[in-house]
PDB file of N, CA and C in Angstrom:
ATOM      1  N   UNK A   1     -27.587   8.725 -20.275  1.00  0.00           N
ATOM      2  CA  UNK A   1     -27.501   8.565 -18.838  1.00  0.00           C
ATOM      3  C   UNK A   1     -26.038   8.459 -18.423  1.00  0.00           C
ATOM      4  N   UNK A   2     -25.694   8.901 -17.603  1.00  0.00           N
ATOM      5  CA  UNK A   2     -24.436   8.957 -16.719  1.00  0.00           C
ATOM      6  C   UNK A   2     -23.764   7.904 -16.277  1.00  0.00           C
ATOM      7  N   UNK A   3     -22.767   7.262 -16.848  1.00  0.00           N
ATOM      8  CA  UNK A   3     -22.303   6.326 -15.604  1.00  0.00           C
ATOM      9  C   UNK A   3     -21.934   6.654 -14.236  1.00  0.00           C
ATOM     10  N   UNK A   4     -22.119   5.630 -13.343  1.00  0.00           N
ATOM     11  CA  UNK A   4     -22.058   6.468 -11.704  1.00  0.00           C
ATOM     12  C   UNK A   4     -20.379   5.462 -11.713  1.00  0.00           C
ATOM     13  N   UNK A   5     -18.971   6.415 -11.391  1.00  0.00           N
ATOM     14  CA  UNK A   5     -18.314   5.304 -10.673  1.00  0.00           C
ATOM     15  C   UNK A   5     -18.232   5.778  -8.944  1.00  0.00           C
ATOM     16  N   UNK A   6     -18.124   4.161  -8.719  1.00  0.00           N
ATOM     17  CA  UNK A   6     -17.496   3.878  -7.017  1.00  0.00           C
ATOM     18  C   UNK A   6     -16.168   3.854  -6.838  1.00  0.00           C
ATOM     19  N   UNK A   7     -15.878   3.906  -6.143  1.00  0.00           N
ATOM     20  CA  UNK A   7     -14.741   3.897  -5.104  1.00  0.00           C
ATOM     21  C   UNK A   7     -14.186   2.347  -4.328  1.00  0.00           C
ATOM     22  N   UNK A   8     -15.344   1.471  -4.451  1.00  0.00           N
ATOM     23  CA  UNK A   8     -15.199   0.318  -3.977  1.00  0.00           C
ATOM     24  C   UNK A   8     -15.937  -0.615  -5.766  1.00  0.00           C
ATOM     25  N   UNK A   9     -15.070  -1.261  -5.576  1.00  0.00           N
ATOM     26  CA  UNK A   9     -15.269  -2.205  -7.181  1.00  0.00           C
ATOM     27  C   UNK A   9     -14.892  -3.814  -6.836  1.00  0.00           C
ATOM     28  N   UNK A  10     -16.667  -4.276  -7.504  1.00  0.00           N
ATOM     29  CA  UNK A  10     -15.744  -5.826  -7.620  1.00  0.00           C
ATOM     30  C   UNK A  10     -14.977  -6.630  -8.119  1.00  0.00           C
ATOM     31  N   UNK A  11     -14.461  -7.506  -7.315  1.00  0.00           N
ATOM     32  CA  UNK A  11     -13.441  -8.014  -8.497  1.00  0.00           C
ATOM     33  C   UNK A  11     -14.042  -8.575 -10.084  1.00  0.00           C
ATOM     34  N   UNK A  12     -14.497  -9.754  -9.825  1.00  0.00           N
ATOM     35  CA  UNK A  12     -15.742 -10.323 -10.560  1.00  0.00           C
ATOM     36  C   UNK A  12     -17.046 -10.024 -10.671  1.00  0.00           C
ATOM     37  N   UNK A  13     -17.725 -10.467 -11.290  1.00  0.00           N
ATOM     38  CA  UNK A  13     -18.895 -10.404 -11.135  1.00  0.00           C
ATOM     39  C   UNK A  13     -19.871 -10.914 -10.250  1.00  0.00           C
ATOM     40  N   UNK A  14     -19.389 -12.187  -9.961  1.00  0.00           N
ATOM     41  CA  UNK A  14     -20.462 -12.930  -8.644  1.00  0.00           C
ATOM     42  C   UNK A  14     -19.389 -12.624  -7.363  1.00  0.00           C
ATOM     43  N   UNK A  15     -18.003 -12.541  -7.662  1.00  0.00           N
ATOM     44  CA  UNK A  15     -17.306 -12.174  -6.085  1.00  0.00           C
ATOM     45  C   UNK A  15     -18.057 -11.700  -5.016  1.00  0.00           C
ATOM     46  N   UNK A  16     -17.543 -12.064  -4.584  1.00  0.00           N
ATOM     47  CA  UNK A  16     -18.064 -11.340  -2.463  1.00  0.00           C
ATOM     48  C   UNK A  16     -16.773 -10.181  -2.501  1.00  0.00           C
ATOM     49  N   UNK A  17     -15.279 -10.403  -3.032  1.00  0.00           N
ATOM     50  CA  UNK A  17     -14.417  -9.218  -2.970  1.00  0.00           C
ATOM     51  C   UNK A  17     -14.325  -7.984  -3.580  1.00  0.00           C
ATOM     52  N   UNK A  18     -14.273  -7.251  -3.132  1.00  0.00           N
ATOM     53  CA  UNK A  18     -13.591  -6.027  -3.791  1.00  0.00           C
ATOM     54  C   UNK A  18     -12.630  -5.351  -3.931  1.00  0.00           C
ATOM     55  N   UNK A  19     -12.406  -4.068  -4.505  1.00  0.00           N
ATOM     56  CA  UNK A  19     -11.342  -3.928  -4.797  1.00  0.00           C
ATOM     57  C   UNK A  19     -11.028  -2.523  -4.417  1.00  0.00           C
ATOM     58  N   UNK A  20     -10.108  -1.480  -3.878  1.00  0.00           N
ATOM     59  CA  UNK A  20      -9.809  -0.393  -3.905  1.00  0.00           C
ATOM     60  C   UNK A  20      -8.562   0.057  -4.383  1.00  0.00           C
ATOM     61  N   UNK A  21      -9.003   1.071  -5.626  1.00  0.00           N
ATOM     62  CA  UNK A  21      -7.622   1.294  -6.020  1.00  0.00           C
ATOM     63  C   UNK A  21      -6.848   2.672  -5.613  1.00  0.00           C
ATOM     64  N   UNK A  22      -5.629   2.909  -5.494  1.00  0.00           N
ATOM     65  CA  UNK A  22      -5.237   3.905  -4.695  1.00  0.00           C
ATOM     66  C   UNK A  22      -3.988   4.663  -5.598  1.00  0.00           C
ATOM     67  N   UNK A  23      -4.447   5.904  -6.314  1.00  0.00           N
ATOM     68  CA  UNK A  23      -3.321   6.585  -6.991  1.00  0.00           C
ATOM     69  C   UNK A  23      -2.603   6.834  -6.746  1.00  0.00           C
ATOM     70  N   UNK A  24      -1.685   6.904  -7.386  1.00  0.00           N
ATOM     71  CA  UNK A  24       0.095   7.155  -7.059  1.00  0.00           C
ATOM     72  C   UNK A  24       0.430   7.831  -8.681  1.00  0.00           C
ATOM     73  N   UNK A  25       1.244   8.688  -8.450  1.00  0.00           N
ATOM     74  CA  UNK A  25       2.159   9.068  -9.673  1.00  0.00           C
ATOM     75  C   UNK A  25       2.684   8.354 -10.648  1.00  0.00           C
ATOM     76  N   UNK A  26       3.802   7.650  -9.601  1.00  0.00           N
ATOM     77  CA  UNK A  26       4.718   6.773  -9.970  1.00  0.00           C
ATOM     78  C   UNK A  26       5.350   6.162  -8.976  1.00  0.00           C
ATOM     79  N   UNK A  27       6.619   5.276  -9.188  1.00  0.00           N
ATOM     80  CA  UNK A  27       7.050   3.853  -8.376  1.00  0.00           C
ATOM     81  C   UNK A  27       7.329   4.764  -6.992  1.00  0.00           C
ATOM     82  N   UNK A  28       8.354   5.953  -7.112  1.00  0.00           N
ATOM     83  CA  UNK A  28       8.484   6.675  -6.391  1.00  0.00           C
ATOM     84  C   UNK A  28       7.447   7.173  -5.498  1.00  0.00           C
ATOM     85  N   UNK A  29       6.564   7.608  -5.690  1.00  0.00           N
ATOM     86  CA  UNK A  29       5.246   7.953  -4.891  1.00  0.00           C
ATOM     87  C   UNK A  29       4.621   6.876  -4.424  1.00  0.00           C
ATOM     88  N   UNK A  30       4.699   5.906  -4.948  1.00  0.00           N
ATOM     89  CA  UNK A  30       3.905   4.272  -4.076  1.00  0.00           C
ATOM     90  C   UNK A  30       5.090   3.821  -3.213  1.00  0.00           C
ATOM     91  N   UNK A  31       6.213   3.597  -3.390  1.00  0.00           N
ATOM     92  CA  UNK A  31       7.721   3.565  -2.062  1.00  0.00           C
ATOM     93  C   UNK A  31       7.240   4.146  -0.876  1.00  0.00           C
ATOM     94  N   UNK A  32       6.861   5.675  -0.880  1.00  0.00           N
ATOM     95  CA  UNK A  32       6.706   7.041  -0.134  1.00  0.00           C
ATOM     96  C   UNK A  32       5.870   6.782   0.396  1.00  0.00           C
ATOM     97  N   UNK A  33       4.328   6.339  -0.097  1.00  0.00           N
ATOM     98  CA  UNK A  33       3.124   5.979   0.367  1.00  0.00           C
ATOM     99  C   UNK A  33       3.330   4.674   1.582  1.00  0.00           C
ATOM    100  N   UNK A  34       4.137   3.786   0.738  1.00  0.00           N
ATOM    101  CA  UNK A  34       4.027   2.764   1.839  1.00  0.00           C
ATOM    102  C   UNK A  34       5.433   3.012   3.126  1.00  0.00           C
ATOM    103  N   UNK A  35       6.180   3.835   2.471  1.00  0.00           N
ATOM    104  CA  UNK A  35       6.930   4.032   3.572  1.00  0.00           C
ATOM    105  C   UNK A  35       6.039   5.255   5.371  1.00  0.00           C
ATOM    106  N   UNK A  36       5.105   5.908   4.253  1.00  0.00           N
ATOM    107  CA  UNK A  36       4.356   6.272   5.429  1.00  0.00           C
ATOM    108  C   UNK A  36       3.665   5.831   6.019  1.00  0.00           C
ATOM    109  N   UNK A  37       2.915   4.773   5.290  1.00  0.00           N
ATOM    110  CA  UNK A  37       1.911   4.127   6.122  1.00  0.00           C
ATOM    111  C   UNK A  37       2.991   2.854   7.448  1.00  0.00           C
ATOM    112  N   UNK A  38       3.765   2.665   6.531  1.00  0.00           N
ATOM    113  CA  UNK A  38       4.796   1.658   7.959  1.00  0.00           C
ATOM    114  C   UNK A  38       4.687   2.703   9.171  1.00  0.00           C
ATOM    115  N   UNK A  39       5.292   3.650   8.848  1.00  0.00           N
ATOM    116  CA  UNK A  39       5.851   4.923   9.796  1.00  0.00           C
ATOM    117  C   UNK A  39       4.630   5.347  10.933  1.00  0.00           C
ATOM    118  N   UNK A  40       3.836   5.356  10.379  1.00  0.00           N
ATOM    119  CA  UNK A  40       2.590   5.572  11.155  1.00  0.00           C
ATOM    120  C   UNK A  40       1.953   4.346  12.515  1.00  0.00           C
ATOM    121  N   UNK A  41       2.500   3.368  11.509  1.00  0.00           N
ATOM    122  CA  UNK A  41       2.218   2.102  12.027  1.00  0.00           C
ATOM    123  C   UNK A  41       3.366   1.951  13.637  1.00  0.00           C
ATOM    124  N   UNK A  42       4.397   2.117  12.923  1.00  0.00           N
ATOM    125  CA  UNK A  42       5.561   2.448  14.128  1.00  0.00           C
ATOM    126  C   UNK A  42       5.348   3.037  15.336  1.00  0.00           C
ATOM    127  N   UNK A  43       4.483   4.345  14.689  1.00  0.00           N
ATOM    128  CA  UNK A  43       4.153   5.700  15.881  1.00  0.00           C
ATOM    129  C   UNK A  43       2.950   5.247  16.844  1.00  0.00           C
ATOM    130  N   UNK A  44       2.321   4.692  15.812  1.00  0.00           N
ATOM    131  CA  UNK A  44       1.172   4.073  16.799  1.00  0.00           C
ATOM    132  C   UNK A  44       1.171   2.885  17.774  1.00  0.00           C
ATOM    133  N   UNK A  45       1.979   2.277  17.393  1.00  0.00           N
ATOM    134  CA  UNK A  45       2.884   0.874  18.304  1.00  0.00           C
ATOM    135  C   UNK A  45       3.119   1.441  19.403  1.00  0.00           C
ATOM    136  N   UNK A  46       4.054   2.504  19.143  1.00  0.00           N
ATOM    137  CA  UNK A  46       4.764   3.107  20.147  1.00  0.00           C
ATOM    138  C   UNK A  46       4.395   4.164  21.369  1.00  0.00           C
ATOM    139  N   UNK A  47       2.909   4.224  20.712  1.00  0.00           N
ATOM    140  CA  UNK A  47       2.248   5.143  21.522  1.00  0.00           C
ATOM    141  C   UNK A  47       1.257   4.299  22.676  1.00  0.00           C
ATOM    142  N   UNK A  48       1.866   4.825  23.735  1.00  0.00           N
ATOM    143  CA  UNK A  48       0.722   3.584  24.822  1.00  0.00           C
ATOM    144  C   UNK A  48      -0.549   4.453  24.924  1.00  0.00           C
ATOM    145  N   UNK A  49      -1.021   5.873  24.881  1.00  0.00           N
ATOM    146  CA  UNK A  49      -1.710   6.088  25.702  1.00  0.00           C
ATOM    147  C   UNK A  49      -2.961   6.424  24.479  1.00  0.00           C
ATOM    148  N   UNK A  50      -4.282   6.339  24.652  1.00  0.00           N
ATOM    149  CA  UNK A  50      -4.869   6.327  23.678  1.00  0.00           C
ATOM    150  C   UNK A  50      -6.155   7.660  23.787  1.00  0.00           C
ATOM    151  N   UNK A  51      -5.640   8.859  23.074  1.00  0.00           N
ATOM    152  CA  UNK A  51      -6.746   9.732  23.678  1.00  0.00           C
ATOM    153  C   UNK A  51      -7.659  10.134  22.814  1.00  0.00           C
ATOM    154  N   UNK A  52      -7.641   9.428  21.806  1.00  0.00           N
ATOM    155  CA  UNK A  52      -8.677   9.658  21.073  1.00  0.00           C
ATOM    156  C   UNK A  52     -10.308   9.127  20.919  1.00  0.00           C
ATOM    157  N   UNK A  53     -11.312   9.696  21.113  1.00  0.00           N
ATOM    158  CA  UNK A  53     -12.693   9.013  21.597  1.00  0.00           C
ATOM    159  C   UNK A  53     -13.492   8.457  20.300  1.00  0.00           C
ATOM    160  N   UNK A  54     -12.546   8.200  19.118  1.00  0.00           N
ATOM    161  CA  UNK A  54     -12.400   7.805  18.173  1.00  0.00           C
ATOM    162  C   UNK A  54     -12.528   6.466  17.723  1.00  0.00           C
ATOM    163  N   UNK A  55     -10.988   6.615  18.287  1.00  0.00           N
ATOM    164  CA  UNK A  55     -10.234   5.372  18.015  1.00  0.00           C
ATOM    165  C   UNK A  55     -10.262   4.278  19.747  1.00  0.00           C
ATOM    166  N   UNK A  56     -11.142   3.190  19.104  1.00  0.00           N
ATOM    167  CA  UNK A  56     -11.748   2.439  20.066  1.00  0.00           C
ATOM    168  C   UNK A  56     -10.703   1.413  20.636  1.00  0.00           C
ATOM    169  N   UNK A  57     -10.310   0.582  19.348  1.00  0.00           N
ATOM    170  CA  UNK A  57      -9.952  -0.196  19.390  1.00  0.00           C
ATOM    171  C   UNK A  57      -8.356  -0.415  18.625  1.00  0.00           C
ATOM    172  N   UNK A  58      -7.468  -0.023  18.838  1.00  0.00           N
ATOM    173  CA  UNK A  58      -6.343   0.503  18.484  1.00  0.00           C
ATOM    174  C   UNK A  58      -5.746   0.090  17.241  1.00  0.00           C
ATOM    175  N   UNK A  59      -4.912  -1.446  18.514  1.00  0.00           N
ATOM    176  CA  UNK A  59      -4.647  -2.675  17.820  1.00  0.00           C
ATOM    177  C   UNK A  59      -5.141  -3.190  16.431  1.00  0.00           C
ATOM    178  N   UNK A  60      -6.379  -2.885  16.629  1.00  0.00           N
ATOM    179  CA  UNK A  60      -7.043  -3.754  14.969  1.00  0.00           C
ATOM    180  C   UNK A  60      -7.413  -2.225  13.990  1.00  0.00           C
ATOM    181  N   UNK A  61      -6.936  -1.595  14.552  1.00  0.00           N
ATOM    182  CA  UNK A  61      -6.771  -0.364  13.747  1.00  0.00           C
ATOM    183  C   UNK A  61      -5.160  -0.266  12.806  1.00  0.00           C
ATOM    184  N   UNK A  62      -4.539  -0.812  13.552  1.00  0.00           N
ATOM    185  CA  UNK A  62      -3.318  -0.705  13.432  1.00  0.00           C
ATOM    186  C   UNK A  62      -2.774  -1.963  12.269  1.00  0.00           C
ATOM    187  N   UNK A  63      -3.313  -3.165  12.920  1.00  0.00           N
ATOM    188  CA  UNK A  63      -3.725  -4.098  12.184  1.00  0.00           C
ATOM    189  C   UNK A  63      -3.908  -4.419  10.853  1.00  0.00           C
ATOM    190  N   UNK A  64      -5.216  -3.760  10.633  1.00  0.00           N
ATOM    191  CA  UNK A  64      -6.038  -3.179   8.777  1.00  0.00           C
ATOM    192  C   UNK A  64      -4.618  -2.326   8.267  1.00  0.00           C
ATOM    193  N   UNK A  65      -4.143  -1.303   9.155  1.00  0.00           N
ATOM    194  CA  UNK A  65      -3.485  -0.528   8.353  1.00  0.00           C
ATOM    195  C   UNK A  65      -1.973  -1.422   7.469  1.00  0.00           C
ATOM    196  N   UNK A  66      -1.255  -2.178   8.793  1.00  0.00           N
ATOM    197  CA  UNK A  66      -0.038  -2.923   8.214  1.00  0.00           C
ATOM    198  C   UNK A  66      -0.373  -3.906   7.024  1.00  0.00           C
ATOM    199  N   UNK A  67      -1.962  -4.739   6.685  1.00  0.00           N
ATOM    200  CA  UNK A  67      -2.408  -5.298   5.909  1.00  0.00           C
ATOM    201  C   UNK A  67      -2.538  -4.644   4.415  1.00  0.00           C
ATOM    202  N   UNK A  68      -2.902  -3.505   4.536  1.00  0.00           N
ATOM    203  CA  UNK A  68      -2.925  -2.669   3.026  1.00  0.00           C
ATOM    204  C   UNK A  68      -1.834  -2.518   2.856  1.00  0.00           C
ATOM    205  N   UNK A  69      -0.479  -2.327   3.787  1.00  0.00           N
ATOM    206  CA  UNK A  69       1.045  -2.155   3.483  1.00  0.00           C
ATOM    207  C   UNK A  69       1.109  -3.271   2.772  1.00  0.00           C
ATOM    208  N   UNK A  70       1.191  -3.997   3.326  1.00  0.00           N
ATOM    209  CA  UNK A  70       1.665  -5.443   2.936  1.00  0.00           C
ATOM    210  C   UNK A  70       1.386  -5.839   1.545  1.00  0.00           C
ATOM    211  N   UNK A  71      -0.025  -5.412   1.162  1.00  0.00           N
ATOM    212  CA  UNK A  71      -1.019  -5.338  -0.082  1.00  0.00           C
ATOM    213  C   UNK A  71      -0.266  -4.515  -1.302  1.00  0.00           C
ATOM    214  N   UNK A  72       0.090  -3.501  -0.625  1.00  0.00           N
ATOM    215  CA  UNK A  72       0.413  -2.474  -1.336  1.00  0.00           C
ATOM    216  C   UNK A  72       2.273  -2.970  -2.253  1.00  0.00           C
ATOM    217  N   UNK A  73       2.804  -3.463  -1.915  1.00  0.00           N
ATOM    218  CA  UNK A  73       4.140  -3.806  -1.403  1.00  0.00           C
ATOM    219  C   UNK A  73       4.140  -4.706  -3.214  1.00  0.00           C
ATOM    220  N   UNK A  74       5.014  -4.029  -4.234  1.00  0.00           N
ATOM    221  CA  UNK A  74       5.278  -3.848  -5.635  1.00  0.00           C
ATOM    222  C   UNK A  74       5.958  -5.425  -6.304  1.00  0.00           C
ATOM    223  N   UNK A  75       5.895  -6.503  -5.265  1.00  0.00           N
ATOM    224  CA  UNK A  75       6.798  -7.358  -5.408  1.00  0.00           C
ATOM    225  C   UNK A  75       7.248  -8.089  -6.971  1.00  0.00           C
ATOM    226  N   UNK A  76       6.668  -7.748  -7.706  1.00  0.00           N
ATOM    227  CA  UNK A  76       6.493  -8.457  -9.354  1.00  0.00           C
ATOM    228  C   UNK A  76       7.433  -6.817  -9.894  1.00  0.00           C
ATOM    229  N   UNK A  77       6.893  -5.805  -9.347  1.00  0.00           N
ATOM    230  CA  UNK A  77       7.634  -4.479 -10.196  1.00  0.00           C
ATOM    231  C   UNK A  77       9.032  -4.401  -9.761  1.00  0.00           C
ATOM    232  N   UNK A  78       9.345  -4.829  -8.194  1.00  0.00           N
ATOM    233  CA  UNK A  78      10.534  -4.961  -7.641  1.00  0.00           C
ATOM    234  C   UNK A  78      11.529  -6.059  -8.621  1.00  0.00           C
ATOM    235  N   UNK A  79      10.942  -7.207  -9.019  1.00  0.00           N
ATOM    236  CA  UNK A  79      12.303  -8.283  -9.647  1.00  0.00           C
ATOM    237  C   UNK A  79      12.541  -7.110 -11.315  1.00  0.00           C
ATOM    238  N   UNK A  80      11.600  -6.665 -11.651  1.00  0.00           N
ATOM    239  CA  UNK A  80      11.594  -6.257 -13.055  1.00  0.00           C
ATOM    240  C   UNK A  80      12.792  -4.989 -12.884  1.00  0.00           C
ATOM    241  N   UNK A  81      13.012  -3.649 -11.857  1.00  0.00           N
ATOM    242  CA  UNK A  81      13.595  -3.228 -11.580  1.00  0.00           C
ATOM    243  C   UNK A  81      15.325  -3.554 -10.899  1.00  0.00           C
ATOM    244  N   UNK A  82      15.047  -5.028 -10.033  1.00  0.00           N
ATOM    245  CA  UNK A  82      16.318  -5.108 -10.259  1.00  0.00           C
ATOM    246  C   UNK A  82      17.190  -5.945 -11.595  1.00  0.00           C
ATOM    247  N   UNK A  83      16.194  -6.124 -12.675  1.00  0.00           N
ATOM    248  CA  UNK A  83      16.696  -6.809 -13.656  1.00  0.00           C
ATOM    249  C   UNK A  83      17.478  -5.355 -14.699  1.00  0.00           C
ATOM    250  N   UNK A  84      16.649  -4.349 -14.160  1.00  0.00           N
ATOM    251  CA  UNK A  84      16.876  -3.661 -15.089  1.00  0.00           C
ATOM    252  C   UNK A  84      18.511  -2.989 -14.539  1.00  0.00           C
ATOM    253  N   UNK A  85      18.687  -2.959 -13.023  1.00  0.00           N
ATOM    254  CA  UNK A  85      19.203  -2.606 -12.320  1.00  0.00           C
ATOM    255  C   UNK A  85      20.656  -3.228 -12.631  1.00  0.00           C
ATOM    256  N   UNK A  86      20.511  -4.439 -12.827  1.00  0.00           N
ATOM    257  CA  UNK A  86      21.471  -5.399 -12.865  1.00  0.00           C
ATOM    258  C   UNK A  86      22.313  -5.267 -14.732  1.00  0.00           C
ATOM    259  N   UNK A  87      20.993  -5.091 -15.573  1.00  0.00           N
ATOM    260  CA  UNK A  87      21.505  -4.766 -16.582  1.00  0.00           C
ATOM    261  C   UNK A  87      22.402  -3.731 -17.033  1.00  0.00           C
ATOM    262  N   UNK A  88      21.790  -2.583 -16.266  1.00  0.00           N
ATOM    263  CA  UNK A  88      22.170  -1.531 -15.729  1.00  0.00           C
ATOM    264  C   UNK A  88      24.380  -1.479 -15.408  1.00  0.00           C
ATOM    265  N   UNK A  89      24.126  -1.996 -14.754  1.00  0.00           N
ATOM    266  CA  UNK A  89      25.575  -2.493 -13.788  1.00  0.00           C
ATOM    267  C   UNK A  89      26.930  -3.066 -14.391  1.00  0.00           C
ATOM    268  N   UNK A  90      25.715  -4.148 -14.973  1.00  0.00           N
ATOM    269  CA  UNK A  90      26.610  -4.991 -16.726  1.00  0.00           C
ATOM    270  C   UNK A  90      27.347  -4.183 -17.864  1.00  0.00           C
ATOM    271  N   UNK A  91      26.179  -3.164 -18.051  1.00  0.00           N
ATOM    272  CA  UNK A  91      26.355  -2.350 -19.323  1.00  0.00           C
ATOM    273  C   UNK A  91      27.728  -1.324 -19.157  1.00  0.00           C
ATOM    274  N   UNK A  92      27.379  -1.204 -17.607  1.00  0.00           N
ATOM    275  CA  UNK A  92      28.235   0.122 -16.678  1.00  0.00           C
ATOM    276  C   UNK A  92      30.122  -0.509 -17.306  1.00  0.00           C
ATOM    277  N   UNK A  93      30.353  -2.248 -16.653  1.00  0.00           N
ATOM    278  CA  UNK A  93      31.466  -3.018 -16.409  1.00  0.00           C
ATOM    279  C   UNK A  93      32.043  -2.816 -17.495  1.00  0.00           C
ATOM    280  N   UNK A  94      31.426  -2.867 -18.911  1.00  0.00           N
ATOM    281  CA  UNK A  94      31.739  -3.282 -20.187  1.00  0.00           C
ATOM    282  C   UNK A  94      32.326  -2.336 -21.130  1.00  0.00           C
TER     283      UNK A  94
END
């Protein structure tokens, strides 16, 4: 029999949360990703007039989206990079 996978996964086993995971290449392509999703976020701020029969409710559209940024946002891969960065710099002086 087949395993079926989802797209939405729990964390745990009894959790109420889940989880979505979202591919990227590499560090470079997750930067890019979240630099677009800000960007979008920007455009839509900035846009007063709303003509889409879609999009109901803007704000909390806009909302969800800056939250997965935020989510998304490498902060544990960031210190490891500037360590390496820094080593980097040291090695350069010497």
């Amino acid at each position: 029999m087949e395993k079926t996978t989802y797209l939405l996964k729990k964390r745990k086993e009894k959790s109420l949360q889940h989880e979505v995971k979202i591919q990227v290449s590499d560090y470079k392509d997750l930067f890019f990703t979240l630099s677009d999703l800000l960007k979008v976020a920007v455009l839509a701020l900035d846009s007063e007039e709303n003509t889409s029969r879609f999009i109901v409710d803007s704000r909390s559209n806009i909302k969800a989206l800056l939250e997965i940024a935020i989510q998304m946002i490498p902060f544990q891969e960031a210190a490891i990079l500037d360590e390496i960065l820094l080593e980097k710099k040291e090695n350069n002086s010497s």
